[in-house]
C-alpha atoms as a PDB file:
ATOM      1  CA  UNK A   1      31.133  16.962  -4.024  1.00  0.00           C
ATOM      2  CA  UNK A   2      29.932  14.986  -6.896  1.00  0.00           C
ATOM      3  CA  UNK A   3      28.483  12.610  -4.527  1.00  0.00           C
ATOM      4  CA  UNK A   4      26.494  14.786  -2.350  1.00  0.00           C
ATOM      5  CA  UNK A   5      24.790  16.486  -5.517  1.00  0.00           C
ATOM      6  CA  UNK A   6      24.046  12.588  -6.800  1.00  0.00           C
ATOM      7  CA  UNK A   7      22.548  11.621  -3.652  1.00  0.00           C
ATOM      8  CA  UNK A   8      20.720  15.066  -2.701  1.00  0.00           C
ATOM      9  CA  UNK A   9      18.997  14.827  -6.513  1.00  0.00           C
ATOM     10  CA  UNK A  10      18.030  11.017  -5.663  1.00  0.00           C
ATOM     11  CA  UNK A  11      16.361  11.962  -2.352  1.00  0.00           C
ATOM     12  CA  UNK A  12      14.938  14.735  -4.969  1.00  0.00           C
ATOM     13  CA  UNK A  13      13.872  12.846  -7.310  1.00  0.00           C
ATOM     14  CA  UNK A  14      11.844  10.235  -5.189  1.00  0.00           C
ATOM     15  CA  UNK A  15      10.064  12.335  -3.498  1.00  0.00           C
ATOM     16  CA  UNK A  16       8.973  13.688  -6.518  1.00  0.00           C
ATOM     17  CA  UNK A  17       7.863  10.689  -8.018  1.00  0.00           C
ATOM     18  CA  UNK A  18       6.269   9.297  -4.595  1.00  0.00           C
ATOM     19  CA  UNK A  19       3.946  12.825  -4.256  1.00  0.00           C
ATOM     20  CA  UNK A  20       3.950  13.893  -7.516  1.00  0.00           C
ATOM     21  CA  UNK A  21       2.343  10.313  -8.490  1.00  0.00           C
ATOM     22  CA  UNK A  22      -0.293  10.719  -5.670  1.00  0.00           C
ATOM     23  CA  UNK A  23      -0.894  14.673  -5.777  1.00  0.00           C
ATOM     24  CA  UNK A  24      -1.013  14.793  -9.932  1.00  0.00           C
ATOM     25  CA  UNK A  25      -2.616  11.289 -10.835  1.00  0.00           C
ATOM     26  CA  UNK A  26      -3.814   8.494  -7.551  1.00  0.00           C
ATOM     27  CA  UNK A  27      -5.609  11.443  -5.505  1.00  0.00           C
ATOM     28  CA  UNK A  28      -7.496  12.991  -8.476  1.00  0.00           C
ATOM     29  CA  UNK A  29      -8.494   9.883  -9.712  1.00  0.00           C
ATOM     30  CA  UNK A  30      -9.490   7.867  -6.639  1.00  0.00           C
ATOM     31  CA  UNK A  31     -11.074  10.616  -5.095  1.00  0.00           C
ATOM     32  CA  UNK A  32     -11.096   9.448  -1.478  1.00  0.00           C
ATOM     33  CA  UNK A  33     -12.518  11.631   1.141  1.00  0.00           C
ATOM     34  CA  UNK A  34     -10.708  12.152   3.846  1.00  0.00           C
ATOM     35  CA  UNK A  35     -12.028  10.560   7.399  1.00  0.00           C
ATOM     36  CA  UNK A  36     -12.533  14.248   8.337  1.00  0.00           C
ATOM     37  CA  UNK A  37     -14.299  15.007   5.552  1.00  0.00           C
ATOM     38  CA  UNK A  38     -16.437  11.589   5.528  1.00  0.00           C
ATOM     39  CA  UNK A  39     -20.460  12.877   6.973  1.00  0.00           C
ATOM     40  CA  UNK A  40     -20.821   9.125   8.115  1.00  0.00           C
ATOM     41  CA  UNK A  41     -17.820   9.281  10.656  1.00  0.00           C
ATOM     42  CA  UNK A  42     -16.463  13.244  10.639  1.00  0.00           C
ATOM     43  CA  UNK A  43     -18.355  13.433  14.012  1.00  0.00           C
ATOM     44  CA  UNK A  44     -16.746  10.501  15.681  1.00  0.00           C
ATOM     45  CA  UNK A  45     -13.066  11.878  15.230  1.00  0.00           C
ATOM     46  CA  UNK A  46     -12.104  14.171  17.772  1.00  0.00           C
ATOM     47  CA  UNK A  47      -9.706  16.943  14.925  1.00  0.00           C
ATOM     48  CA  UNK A  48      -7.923  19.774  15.041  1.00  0.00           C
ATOM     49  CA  UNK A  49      -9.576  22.998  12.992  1.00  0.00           C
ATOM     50  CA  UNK A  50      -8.042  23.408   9.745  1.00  0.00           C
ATOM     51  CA  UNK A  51      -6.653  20.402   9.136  1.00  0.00           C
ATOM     52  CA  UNK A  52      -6.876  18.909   5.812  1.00  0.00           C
ATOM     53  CA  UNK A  53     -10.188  19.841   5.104  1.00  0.00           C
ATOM     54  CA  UNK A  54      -9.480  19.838   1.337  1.00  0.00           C
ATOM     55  CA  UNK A  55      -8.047  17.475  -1.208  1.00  0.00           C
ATOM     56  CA  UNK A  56      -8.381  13.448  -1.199  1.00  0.00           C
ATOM     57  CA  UNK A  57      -7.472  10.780   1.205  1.00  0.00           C
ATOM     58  CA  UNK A  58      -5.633   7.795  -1.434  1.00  0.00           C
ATOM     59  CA  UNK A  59      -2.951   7.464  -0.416  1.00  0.00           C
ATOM     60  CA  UNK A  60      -0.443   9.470   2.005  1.00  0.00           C
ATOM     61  CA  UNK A  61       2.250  11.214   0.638  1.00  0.00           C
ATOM     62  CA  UNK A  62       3.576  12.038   3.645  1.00  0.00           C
ATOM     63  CA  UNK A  63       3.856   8.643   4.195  1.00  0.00           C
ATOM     64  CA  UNK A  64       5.296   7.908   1.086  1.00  0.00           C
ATOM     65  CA  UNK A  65       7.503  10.635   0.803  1.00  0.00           C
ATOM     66  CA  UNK A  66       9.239   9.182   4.209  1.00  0.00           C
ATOM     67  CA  UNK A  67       9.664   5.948   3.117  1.00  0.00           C
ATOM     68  CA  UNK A  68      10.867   6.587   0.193  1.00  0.00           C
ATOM     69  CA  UNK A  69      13.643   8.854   1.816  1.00  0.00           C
ATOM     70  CA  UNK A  70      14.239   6.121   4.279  1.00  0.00           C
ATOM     71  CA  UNK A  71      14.499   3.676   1.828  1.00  0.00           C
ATOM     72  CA  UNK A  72      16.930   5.367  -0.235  1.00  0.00           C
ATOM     73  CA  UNK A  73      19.215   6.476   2.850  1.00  0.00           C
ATOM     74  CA  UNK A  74      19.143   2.710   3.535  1.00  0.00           C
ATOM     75  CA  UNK A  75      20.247   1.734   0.438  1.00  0.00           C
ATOM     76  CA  UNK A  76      23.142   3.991  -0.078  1.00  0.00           C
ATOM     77  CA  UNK A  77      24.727   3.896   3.663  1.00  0.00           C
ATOM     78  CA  UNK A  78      23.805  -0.030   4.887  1.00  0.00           C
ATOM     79  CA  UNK A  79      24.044   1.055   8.136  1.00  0.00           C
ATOM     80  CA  UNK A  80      21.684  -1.252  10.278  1.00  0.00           C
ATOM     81  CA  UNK A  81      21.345   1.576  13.287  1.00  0.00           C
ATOM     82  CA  UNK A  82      20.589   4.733  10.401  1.00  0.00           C
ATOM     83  CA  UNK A  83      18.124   2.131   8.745  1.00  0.00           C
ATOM     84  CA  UNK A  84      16.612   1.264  12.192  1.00  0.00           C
ATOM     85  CA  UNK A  85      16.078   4.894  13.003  1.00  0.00           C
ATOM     86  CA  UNK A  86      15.479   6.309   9.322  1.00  0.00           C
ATOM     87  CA  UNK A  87      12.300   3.182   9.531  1.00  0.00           C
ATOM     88  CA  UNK A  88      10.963   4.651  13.079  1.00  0.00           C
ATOM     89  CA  UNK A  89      10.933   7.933  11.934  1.00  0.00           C
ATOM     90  CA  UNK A  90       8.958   7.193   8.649  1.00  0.00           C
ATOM     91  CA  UNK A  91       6.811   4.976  10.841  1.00  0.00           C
ATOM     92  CA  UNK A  92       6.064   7.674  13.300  1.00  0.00           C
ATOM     93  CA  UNK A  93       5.235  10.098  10.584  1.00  0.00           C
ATOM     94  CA  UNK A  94       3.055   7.905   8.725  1.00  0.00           C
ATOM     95  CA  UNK A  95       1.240   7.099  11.961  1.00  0.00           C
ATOM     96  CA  UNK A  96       0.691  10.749  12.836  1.00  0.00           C
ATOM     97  CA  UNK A  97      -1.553  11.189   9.601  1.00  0.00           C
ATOM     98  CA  UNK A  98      -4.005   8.076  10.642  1.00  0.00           C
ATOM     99  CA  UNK A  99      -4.222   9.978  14.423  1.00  0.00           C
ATOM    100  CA  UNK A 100      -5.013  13.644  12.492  1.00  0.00           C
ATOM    101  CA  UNK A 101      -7.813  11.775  10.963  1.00  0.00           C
ATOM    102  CA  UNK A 102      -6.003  12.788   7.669  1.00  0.00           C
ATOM    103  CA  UNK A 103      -6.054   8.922   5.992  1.00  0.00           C
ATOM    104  CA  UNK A 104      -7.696   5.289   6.408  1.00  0.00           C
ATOM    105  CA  UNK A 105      -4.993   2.899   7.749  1.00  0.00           C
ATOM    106  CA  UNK A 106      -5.264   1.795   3.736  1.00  0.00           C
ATOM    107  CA  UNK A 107      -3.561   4.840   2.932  1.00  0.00           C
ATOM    108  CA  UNK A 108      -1.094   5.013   5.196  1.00  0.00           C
ATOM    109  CA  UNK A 109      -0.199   1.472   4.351  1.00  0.00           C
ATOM    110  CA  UNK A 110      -0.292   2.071   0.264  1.00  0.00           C
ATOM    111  CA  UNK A 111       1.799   5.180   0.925  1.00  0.00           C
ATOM    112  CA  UNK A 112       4.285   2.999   3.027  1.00  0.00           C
ATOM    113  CA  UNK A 113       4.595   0.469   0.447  1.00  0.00           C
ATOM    114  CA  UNK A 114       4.337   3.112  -3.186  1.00  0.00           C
ATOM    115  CA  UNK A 115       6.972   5.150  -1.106  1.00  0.00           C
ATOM    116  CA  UNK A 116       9.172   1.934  -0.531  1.00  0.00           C
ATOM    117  CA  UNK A 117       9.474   1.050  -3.931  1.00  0.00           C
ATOM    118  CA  UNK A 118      10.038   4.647  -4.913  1.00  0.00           C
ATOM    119  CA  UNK A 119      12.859   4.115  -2.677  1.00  0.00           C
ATOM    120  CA  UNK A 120      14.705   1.554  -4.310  1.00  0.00           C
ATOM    121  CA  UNK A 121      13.925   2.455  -8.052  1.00  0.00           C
ATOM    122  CA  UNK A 122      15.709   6.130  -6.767  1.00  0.00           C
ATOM    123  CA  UNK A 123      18.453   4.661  -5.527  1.00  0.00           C
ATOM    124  CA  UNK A 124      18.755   2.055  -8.885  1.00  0.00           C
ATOM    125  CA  UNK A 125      18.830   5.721 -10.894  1.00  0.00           C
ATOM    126  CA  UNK A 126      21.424   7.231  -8.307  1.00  0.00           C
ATOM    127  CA  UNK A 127      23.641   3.911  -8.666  1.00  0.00           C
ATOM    128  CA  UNK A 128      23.517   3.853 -12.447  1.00  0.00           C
ATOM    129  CA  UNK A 129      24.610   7.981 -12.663  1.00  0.00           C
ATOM    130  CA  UNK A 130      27.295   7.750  -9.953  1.00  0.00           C
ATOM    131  CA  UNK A 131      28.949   4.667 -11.022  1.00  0.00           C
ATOM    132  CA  UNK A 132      28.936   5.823 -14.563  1.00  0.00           C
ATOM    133  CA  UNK A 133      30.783   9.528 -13.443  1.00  0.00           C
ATOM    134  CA  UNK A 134      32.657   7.879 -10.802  1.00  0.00           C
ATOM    135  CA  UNK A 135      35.295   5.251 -10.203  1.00  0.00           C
ATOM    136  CA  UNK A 136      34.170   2.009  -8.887  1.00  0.00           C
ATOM    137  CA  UNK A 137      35.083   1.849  -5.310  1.00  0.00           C
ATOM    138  CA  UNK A 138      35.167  -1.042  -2.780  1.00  0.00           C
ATOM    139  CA  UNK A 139      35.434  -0.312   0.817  1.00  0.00           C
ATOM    140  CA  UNK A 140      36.483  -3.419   2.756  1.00  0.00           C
ATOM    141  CA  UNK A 141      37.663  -1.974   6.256  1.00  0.00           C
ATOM    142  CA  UNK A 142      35.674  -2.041   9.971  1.00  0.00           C
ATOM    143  CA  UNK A 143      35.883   2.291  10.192  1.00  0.00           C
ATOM    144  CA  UNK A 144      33.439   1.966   6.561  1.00  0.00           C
ATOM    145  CA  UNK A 145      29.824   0.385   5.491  1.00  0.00           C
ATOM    146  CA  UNK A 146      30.438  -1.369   2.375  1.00  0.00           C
ATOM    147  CA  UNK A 147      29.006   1.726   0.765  1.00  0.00           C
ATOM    148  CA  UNK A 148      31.744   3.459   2.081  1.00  0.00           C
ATOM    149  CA  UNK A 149      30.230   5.628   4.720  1.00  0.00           C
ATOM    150  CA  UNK A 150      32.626   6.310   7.796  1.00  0.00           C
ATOM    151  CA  UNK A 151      30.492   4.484  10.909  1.00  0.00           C
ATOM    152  CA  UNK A 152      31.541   8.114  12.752  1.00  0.00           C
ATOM    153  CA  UNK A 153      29.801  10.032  10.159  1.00  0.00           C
ATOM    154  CA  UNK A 154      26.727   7.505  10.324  1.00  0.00           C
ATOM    155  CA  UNK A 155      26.943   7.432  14.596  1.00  0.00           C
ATOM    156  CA  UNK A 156      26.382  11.466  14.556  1.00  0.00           C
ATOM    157  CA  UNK A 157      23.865  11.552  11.793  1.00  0.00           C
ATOM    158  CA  UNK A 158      22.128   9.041  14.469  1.00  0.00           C
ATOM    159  CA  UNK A 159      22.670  10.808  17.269  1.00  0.00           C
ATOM    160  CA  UNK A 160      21.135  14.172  15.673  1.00  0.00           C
ATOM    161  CA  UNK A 161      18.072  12.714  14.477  1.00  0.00           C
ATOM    162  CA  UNK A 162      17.625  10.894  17.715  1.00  0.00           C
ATOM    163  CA  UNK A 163      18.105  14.466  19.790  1.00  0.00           C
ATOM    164  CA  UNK A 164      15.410  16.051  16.911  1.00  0.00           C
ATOM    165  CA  UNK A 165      12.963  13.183  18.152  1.00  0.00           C
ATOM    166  CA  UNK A 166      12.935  13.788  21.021  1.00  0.00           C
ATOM    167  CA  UNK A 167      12.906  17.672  21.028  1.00  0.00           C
ATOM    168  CA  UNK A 168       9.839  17.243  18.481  1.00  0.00           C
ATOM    169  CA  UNK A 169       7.940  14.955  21.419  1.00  0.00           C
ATOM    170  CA  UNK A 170       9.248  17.402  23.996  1.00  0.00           C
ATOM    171  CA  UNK A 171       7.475  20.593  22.215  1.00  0.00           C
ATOM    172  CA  UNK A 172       4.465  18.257  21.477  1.00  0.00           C
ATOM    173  CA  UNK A 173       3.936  17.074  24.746  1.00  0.00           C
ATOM    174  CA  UNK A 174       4.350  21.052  26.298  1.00  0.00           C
END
């Protein structure tokens, strides 16, 4: 139980940092329209009404907010296939904001890298509080990541996220 409230208040806790940086101090003091907002190219983008036609562009938070949950997931589980899949998923997010006109590819690329790092100092601050509440562990077995996540646990977590893909594509698509 301890666990899952350490590692729910990291995810917390970076994605506060990653958008509460950009929201509270990048965005107000970059002040970067928006490619929908831009007069020199608005007219070029072909947008949907309604979207994101207020705040600033520098840099994504959505993007950053996914990375840095991917990141952190990454770092606490070591599972190559949840890392591969937790990095398409932030990818594919961060790429829907450059298609909704919503950010420069600069922004989507700051956000990618701010969130990254957000990431790993997250999971630094979740390492340091669970290891000093909890007993140091090592997990050497083939059923465990060296984190000491059960590959079964991992292989449905997958297989969830994978089926909530593809739903999402299936309703965007009809």
């Amino acid at each position: 139980m301890l666990q899952i409230c350490i590692t729910v208040l990291g995810i917390l806790f970076g994605v506060l940092l990653a958008s509460g940086t950009d929201n509270l101090l990048v965005k107000p003091l970059v002040e970067r329209l928006r490619p929908i907002n831009d007069p020199y190219i608005k007219y070029t983008l072909d947008i949907l009404k309604g979207v994101g036609e207020k705040d600033f562009s520098f840099f994504s938070a959505h993007a950053a907010n996914t990375f840095a949950i991917a990141t952190f997931i990454c770092c606490l589980t070591r599972s190559l296939s949840l890392s591969i899949i937790m990095y398409i998923w932030a990818i594919i997010n961060s790429i829907t904001r450059l298609y909704l006109g919503l950010h420069y590819p600069s922004d989507v690329c700051m956000g990618m890298l701010w969130g990254s790092l957000v990431g790993i100092i997250s999971y630094k601050v979740y390492h340091y509080i669970y290891y000093k509440y909890s007993p140091k562990i090592n997990y050497i077995s083939s059923q465990y990541t060296s984190t000491g996540y059960s590959h079964e646990d991992i292989d449905v977590v997958i297989s969830i996220f994978v089926m909530l893909l593809i739903l999402s594509l299936i309703i965007s698509v009809i």
